[in-house]
N, C-alpha and C. Protein backbone atom coordinates (compact mmCIF):
# COMPACT_ATOMS: atom_id res chain seq x y z
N UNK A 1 23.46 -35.64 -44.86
CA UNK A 1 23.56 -37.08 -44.65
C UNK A 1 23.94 -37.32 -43.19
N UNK A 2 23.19 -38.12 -42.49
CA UNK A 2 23.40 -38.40 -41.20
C UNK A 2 24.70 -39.47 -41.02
N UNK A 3 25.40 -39.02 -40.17
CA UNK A 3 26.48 -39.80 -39.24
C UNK A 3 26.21 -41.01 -39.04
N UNK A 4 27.25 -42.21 -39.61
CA UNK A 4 27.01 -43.40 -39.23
C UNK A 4 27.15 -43.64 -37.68
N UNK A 5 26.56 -44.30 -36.58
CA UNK A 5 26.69 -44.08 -35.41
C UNK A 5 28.53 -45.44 -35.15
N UNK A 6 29.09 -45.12 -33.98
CA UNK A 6 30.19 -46.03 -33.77
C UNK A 6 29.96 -47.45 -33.29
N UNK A 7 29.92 -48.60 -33.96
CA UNK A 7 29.04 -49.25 -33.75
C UNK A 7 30.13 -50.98 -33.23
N UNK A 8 30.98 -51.06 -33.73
CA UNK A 8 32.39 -52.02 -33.95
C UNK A 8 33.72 -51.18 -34.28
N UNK A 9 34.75 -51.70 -33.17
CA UNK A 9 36.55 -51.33 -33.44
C UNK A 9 36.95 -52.46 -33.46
N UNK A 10 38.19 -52.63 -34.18
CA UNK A 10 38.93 -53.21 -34.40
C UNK A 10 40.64 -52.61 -33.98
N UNK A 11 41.28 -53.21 -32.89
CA UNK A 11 42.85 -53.21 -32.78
C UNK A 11 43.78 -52.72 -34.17
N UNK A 12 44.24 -51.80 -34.73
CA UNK A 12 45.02 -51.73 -35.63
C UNK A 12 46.54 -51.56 -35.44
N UNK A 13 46.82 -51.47 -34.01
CA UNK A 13 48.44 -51.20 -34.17
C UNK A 13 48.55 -51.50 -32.89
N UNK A 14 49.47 -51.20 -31.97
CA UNK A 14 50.03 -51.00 -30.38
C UNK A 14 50.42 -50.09 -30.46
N UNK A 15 50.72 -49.72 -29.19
CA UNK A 15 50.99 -48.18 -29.12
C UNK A 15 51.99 -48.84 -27.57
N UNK A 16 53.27 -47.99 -27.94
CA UNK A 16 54.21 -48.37 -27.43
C UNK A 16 55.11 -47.06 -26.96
N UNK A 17 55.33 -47.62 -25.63
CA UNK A 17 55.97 -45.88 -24.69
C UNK A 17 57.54 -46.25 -25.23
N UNK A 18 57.90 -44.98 -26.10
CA UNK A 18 59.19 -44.48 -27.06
C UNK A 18 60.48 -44.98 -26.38
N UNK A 19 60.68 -45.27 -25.20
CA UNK A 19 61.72 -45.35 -24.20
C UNK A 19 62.55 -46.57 -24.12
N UNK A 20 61.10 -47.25 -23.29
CA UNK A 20 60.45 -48.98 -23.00
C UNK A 20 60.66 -49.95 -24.21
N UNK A 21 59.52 -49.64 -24.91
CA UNK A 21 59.23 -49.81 -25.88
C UNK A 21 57.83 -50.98 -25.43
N UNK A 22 57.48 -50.56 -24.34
CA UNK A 22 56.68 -51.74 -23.38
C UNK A 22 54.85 -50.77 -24.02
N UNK A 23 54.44 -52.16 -23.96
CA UNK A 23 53.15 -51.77 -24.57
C UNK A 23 51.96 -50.73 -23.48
N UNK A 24 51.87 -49.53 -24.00
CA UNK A 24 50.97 -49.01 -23.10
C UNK A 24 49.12 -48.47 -23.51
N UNK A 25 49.00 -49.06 -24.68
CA UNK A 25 47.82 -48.67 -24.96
C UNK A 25 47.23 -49.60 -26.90
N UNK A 26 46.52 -49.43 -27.60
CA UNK A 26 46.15 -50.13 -28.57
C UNK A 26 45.60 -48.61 -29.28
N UNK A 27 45.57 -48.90 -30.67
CA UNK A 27 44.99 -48.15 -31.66
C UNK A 27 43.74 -48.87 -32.13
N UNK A 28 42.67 -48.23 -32.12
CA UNK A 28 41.38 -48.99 -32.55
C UNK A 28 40.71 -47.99 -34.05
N UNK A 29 40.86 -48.38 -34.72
CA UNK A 29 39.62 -47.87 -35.85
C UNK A 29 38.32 -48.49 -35.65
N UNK A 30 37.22 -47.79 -35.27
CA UNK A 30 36.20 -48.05 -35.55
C UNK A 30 35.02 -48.18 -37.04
N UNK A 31 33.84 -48.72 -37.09
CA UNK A 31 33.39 -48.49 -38.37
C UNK A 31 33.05 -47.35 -39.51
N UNK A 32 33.27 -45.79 -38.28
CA UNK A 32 33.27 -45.01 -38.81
C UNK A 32 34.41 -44.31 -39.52
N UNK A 33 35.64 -45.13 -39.57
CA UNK A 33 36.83 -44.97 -39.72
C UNK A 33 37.46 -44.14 -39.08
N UNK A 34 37.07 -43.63 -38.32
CA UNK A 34 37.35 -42.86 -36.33
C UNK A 34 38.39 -43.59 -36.21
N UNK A 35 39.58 -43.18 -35.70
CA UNK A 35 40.77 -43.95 -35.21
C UNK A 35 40.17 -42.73 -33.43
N UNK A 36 41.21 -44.00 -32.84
CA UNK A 36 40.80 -43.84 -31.42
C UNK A 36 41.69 -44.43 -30.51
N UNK A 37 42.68 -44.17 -29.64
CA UNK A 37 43.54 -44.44 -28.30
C UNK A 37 42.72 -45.56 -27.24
N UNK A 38 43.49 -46.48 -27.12
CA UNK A 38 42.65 -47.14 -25.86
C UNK A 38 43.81 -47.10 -25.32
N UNK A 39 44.23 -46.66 -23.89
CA UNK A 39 45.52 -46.51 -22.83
C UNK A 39 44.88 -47.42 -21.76
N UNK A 40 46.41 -48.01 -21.33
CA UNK A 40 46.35 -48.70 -20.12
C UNK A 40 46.22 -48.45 -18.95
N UNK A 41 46.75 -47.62 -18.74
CA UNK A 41 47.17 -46.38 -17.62
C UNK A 41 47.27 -45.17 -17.67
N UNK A 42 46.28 -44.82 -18.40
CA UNK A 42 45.89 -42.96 -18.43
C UNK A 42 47.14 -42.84 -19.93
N UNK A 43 46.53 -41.31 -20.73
CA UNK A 43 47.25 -41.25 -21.62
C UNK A 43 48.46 -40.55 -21.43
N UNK A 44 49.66 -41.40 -22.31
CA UNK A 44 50.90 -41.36 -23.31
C UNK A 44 51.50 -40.17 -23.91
N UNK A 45 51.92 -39.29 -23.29
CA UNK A 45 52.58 -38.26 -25.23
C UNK A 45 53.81 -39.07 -25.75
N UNK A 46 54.67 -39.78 -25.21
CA UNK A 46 55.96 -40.32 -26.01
C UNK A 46 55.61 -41.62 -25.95
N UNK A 47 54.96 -41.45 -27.22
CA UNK A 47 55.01 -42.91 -27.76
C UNK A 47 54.98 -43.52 -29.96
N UNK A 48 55.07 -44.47 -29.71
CA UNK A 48 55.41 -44.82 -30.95
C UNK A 48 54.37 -46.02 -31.18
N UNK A 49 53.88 -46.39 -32.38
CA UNK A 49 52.64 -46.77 -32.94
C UNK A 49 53.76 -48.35 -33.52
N UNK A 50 53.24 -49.72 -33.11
CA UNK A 50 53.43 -50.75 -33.62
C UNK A 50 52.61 -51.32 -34.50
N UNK A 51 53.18 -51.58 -35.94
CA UNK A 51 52.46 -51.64 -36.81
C UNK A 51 51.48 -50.05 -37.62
N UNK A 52 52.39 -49.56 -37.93
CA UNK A 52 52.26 -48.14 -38.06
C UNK A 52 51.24 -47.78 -38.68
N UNK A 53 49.85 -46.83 -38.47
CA UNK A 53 49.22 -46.53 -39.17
C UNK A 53 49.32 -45.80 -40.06
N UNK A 54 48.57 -45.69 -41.26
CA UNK A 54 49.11 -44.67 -42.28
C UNK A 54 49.00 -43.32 -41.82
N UNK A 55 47.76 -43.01 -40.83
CA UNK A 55 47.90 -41.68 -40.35
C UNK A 55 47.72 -41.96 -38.69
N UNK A 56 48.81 -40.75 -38.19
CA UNK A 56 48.96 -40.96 -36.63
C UNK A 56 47.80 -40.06 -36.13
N UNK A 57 47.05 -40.40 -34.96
CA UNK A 57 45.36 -40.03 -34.62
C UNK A 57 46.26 -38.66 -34.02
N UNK A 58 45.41 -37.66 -33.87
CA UNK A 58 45.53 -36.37 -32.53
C UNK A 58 44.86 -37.27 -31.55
N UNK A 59 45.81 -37.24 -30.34
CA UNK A 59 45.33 -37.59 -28.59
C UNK A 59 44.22 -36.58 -28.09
């Protein structure tokens, strides 16, 4: 069965530097149910997910 291609995301959470707590990037699920990082300023390791997803993506 062929791969649905990525076609629409949708924002599902913020993604927030652990410290700050200042917003540095968005969580997007796409239609393929692909979760995916969008960063503001290059990527994050300490950070914490606003509006928590049920599962946290690998960076």
């Amino acid at each position: 069965m062929p791969r649905k291609p990525r076609q629409e995301a949708h924002a599902i959470a913020r993604i927030l530097d652990r410290k700050t707590r200042v917003v540095v990037g968005w969580l997007y699920q796409w239609n393929t149910g692909e979760r995916t990082p969008k960063w503001k300023k290059g990527v994050r390791t300490d950070v914490i997910y606003a509006g928590q997803p049920q599962e946290t993506p690998k960076p």
